[in-house]
Protein backbone atom coordinates (compact mmCIF):
# COMPACT_ATOMS: atom_id res chain seq x y z
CA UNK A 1 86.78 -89.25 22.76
CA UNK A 2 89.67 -87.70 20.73
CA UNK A 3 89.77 -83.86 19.92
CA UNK A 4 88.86 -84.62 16.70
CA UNK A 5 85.73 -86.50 17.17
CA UNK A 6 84.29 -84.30 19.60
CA UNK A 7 84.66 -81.42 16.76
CA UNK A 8 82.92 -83.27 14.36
CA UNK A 9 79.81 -83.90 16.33
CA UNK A 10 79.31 -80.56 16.89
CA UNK A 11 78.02 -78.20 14.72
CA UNK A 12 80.22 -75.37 13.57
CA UNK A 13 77.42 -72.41 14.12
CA UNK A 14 77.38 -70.66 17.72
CA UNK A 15 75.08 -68.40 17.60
CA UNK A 16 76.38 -66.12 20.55
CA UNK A 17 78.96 -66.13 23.15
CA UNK A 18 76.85 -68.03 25.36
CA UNK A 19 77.14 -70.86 22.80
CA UNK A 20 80.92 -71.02 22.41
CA UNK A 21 80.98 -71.01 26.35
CA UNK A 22 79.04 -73.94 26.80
CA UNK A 23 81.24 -75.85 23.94
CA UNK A 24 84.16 -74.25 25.84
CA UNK A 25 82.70 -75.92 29.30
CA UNK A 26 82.48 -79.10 27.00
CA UNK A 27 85.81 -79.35 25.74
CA UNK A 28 87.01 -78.77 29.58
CA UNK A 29 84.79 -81.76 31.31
CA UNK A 30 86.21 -83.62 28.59
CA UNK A 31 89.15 -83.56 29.70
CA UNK A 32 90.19 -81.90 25.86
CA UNK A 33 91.66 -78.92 27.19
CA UNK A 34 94.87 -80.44 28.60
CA UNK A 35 97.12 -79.94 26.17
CA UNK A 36 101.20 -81.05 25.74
CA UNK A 37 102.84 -77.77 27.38
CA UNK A 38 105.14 -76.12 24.88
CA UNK A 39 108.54 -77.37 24.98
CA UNK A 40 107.53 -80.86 26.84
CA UNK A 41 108.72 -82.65 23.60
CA UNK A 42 105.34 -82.87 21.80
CA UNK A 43 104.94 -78.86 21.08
CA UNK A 44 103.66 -80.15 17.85
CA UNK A 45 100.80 -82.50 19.40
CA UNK A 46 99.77 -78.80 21.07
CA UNK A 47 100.08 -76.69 17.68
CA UNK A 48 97.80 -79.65 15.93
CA UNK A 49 94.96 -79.45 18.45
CA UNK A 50 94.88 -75.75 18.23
CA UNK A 51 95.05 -75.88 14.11
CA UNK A 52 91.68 -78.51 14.39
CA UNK A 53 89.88 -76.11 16.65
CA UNK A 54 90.91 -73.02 14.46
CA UNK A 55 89.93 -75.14 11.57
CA UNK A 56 86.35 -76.30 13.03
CA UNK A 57 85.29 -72.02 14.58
CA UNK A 58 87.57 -69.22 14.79
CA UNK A 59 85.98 -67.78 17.62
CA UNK A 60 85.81 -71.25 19.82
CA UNK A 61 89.75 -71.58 18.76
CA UNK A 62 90.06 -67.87 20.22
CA UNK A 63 88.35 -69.18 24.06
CA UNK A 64 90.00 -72.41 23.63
CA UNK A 65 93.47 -70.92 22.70
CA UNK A 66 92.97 -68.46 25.68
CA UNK A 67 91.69 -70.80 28.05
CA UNK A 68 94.95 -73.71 27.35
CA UNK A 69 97.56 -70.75 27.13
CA UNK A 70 96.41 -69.85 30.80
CA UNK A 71 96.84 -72.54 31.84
CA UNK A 72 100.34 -73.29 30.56
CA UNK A 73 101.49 -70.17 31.82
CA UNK A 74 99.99 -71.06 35.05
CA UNK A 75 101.79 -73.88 35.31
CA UNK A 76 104.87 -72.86 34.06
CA UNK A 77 105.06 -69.97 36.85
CA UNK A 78 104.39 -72.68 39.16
CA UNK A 79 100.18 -71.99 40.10
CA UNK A 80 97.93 -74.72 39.86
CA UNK A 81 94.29 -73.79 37.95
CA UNK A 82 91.14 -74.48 40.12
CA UNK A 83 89.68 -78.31 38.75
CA UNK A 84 87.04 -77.34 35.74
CA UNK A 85 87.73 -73.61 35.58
CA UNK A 86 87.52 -72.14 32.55
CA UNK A 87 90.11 -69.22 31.61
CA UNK A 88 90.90 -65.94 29.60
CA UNK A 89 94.19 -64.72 28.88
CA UNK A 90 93.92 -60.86 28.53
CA UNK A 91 97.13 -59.04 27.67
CA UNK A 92 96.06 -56.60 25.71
CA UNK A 93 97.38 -53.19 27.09
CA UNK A 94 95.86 -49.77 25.34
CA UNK A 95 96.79 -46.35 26.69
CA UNK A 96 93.08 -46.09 27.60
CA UNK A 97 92.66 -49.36 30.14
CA UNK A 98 95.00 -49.79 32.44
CA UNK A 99 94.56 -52.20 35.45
CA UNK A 100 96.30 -51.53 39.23
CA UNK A 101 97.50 -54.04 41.51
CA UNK A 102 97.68 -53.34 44.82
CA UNK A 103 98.19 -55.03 48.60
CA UNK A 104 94.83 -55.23 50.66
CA UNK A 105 95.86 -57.81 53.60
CA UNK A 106 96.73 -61.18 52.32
CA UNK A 107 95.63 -60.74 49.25
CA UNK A 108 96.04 -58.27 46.55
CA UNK A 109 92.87 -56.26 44.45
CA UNK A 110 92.21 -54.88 41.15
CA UNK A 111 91.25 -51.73 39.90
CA UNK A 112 90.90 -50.09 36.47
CA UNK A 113 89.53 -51.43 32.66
CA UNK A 114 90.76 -54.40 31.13
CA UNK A 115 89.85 -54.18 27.18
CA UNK A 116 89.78 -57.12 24.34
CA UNK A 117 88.97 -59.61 27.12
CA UNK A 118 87.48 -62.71 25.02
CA UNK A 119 84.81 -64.32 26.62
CA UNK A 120 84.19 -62.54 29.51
CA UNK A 121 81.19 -63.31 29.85
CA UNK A 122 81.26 -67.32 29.50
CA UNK A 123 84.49 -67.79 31.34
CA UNK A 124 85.08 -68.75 35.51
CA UNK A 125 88.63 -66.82 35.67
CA UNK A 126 90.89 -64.45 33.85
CA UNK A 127 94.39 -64.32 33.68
CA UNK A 128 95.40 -60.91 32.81
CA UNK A 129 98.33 -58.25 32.89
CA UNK A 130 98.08 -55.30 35.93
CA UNK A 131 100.70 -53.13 37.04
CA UNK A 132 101.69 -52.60 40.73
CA UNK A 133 102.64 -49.37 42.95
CA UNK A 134 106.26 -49.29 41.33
CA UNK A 135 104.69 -49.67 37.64
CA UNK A 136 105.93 -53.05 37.05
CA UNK A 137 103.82 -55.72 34.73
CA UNK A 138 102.19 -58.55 37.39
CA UNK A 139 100.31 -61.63 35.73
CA UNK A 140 97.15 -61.68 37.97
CA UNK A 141 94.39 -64.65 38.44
CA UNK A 142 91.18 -63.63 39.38
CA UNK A 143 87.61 -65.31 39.45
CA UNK A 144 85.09 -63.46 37.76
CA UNK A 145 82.12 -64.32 39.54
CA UNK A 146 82.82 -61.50 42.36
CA UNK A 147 81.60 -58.04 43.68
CA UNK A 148 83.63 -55.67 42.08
CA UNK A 149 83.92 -57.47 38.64
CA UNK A 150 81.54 -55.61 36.04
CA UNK A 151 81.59 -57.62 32.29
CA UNK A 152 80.40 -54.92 30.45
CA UNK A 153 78.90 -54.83 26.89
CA UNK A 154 81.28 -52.23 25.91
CA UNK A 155 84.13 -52.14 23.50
CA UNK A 156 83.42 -54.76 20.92
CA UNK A 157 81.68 -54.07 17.65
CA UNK A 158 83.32 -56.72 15.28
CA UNK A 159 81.52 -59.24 12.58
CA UNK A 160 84.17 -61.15 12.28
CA UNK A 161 84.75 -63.18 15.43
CA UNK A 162 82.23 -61.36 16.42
CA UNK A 163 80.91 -63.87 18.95
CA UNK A 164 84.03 -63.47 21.36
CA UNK A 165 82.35 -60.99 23.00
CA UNK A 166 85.98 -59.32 23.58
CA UNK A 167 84.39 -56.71 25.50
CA UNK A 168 86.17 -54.18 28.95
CA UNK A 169 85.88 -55.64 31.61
CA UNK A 170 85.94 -52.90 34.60
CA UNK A 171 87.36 -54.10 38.41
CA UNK A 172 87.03 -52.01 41.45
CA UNK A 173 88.64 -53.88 44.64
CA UNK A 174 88.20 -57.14 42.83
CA UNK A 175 90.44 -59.72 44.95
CA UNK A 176 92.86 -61.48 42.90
CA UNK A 177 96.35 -63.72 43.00
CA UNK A 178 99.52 -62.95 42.02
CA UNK A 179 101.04 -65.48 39.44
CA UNK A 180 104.48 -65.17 39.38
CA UNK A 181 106.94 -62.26 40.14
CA UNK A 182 106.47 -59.33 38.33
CA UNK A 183 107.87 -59.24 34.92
CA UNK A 184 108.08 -63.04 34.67
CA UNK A 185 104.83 -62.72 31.66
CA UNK A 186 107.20 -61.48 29.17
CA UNK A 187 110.29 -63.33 30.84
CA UNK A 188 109.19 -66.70 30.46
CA UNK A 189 110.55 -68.85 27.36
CA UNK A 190 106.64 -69.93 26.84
CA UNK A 191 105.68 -66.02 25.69
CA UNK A 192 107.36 -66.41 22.36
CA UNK A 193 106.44 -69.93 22.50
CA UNK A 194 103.14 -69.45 22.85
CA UNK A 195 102.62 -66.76 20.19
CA UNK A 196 103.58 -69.94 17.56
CA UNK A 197 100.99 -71.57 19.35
CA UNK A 198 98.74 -68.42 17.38
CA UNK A 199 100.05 -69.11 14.16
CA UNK A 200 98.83 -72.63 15.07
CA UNK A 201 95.48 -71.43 15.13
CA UNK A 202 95.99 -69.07 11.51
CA UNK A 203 96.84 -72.19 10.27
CA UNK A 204 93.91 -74.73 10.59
CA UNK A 205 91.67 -71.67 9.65
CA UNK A 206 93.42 -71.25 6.41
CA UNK A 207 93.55 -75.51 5.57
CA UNK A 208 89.91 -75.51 6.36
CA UNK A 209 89.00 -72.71 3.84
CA UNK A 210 91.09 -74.23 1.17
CA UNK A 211 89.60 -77.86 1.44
CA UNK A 212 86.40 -76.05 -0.44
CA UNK A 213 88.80 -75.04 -3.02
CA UNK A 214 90.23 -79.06 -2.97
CA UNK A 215 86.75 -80.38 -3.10
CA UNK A 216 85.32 -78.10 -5.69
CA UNK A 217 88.46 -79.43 -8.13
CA UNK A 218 88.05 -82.96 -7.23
CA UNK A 219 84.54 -82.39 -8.96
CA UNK A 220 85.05 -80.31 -12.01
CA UNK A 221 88.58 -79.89 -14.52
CA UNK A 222 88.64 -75.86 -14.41
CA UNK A 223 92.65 -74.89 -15.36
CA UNK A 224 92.25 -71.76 -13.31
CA UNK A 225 90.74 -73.53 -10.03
CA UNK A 226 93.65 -75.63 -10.14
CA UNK A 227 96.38 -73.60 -10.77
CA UNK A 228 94.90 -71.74 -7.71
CA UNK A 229 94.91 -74.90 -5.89
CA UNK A 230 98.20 -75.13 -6.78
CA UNK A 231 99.03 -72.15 -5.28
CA UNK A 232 97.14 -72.52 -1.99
CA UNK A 233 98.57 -75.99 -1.71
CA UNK A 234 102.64 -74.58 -1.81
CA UNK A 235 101.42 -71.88 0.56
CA UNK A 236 99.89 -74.25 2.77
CA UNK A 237 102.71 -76.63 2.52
CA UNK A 238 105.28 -73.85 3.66
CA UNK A 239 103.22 -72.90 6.51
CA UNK A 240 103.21 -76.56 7.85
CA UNK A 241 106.81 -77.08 6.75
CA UNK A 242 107.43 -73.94 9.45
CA UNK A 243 105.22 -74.92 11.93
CA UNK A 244 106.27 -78.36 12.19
CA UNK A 245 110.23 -76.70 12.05
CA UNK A 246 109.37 -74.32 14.81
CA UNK A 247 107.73 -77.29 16.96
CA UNK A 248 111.14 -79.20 16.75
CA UNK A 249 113.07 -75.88 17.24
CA UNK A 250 111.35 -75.55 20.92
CA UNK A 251 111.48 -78.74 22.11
CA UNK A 252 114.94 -78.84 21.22
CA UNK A 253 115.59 -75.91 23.35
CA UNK A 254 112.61 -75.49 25.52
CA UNK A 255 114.23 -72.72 27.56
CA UNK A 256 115.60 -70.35 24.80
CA UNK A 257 114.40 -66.96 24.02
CA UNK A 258 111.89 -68.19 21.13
CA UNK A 259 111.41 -64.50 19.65
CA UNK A 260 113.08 -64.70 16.83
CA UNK A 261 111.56 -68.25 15.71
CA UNK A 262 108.29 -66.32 16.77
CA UNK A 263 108.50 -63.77 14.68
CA UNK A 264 109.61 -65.47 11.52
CA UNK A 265 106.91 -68.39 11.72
CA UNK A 266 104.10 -65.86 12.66
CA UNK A 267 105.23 -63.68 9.36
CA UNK A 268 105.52 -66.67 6.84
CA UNK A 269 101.80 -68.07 8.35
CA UNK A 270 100.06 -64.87 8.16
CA UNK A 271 101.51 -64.18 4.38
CA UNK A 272 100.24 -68.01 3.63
CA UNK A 273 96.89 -67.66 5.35
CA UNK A 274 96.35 -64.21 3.18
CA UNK A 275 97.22 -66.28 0.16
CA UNK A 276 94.56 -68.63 0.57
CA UNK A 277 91.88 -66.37 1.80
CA UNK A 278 92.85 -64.26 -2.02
CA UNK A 279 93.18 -67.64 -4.36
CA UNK A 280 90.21 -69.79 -2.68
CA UNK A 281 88.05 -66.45 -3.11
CA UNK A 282 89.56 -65.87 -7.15
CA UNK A 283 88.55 -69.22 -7.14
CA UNK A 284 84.96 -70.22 -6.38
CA UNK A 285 83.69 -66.88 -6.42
CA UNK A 286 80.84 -65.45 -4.65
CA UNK A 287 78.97 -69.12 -3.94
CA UNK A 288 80.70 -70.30 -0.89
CA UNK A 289 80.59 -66.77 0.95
CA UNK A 290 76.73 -67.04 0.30
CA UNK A 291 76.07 -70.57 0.66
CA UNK A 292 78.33 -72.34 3.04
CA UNK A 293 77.80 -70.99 6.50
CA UNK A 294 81.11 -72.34 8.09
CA UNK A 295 83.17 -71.04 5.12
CA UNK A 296 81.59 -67.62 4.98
CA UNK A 297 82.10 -67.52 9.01
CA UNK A 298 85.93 -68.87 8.56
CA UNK A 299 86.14 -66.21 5.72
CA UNK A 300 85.08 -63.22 8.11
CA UNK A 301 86.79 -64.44 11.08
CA UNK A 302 90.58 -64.96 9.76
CA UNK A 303 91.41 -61.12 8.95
CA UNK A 304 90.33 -60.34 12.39
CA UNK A 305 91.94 -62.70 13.95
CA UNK A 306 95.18 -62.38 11.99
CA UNK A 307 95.63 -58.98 13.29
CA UNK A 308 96.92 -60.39 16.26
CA UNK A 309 100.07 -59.51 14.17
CA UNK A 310 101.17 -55.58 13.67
CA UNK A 311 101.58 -56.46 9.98
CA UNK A 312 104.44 -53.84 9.26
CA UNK A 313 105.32 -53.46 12.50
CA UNK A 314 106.10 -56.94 13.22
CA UNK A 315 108.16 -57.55 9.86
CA UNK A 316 110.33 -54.24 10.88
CA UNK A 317 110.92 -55.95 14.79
CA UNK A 318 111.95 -58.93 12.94
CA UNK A 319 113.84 -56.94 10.06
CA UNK A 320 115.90 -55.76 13.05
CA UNK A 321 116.66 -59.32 14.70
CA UNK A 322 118.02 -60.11 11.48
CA UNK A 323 120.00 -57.30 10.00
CA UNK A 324 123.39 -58.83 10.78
CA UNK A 325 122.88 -62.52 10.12
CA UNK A 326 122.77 -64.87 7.26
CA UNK A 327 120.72 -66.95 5.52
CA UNK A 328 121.79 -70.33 4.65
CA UNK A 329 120.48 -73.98 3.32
């Protein structure tokens, strides 16, 4: 079975985290999970499976984007994932939770508070950021099913993709693997890569949402539903066009610094995702938010997860990348 027609048998309401890991678990046995690795040549193969999942639940696209980003990065930093695990890829790194790496024998342990972990709870494994004795970043594997791993309930309050469960997750002399040297996380050409890979995921939330505005003027001539049609459709249609240009852009040069690409894809996504969520909501009005359970979930779920960008933040970094170039046709 294709990605595709294992989304449309299921039905687009997980109730709880639990649900989204057994989906998750699903995907995996399938065999659904083993996507092109960005850069192989088919980067766009990987940014279209990740679209369809973001487009079918934003919060199974948020485990399932985790979960195949681990294990690209595994791979690329030459590991090799246990058969059937599932993953989280926790980077987060807030003032407040700081993990610590250190040497205990042949092995190394953990100890400190992981935040915004995404699935905790559901997953096998995490993949996450620590920092050693000399304060460097080290990309760390560790099974979760351990003494000395405590999922807690803490740390997540959200509605929207609210079933993540992103919760802490505390460690104290949890044994773990080194992946990698350290620094090699943010080295790699697959960081920036990967963070298209995101965009990926903005993007098949945002077509989703707008096929209710499509269908709705397909039934009914209303000049103001389709002159917001119109307008979802040429933000939709730029956020492909840039999607499609960034895929071709990394397999061209799989082993470039991607940052810049990053950046400007991630901004012109976001800015068409925001377009749709305001002209599919002008729109139809209050109806679908009350009536269509998958909509009103997509509809709650995208601002959250769209603040995987820093908004501002992110346009300055990029205002700075660009301040001495050109633009050109």
């Amino acid at each position: 079975m294709d990605l595709q027609g294992f989304l449309h048998r299921q039905t687009p309401d997980y109730a709880d985290t639990q649900a989204l890991g057994r989906c998750l678990r699903a995907l995996v046995e399938a065999g659904l999970d083993r996507l092109p690795l960005p850069g192989s040549g088919r980067t766009l193969e990987r940014f279209q499976a990740l679209a369809a999942v973001g487009g079918h639940d934003l919060g199974l696209c948020k485990l399932y984007e985790g979960h195949t980003d681990a294990l690209a990065i595994i791979q690329q930093l030459g590991g090799s994932p246990t058969p059937g695990s599932t993953w989280g890829m926790w980077a987060a790194e807030p003032p407040q939770a700081r993990v610590k790496v250190s040497p205990q024998g042949q092995s190394i342990v953990l100890n400190g508070c992981k935040a915004w972990c995404s699935g905790a709870a559901v997953l096998s494994h995490g993949l996450l950021t620590a920092w050693d004795e000399q304060d460097r970043q080290q990309l760390v594997a560790v099974a979760l099913d351990q003494p000395g791993v405590t999922i807690t309930d803490q740390g997540w309050h959200a509605v929207g993709m609210g079933v993540t469960g992103s919760v802490d997750v505390l460690f104290d002399g949890a044994r773990a693997h080194a992946i990698g040297q350290p620094g090699d996380y943010l080295r790699r050409p697959g960081f920036w890569q990967g963070g298209v890979g995101i965009a990926a995921c903005w993007y098949g939330a945002a077509q989703s949402i707008a096929e209710r505005l499509r269908s709705h003027c397909a039934l009914r001539e209303e000049p103001h539903a389709l002159a917001h049609l119109g307008a979802v459709d040429s933000a939709l249609q730029a956020a492909a066009d840039v999607l499609r240009g960034g895929a071709r852009s990394i397999d061209a040069a799989p082993l470039d610094n991607a940052e810049l690409l990053a950046r400007r894809v991630r901004a012109a996504v976001e800015h068409s995702a925001e377009q749709v969520i305001l002209h599919v909501g002008h729109a139809l009005g209050a109806g679908p938010y009350c009536k269509d359970r998958q909509f009103a979930r997509l509809i709650a779920d995208l601002p959250v997860f769209l603040r995987q960008s820093h908004a501002e933040r992110d346009l300055a970094a990029l205002g700075r990348q660009v301040i001495n170039g050109t633009w050109s046709l």
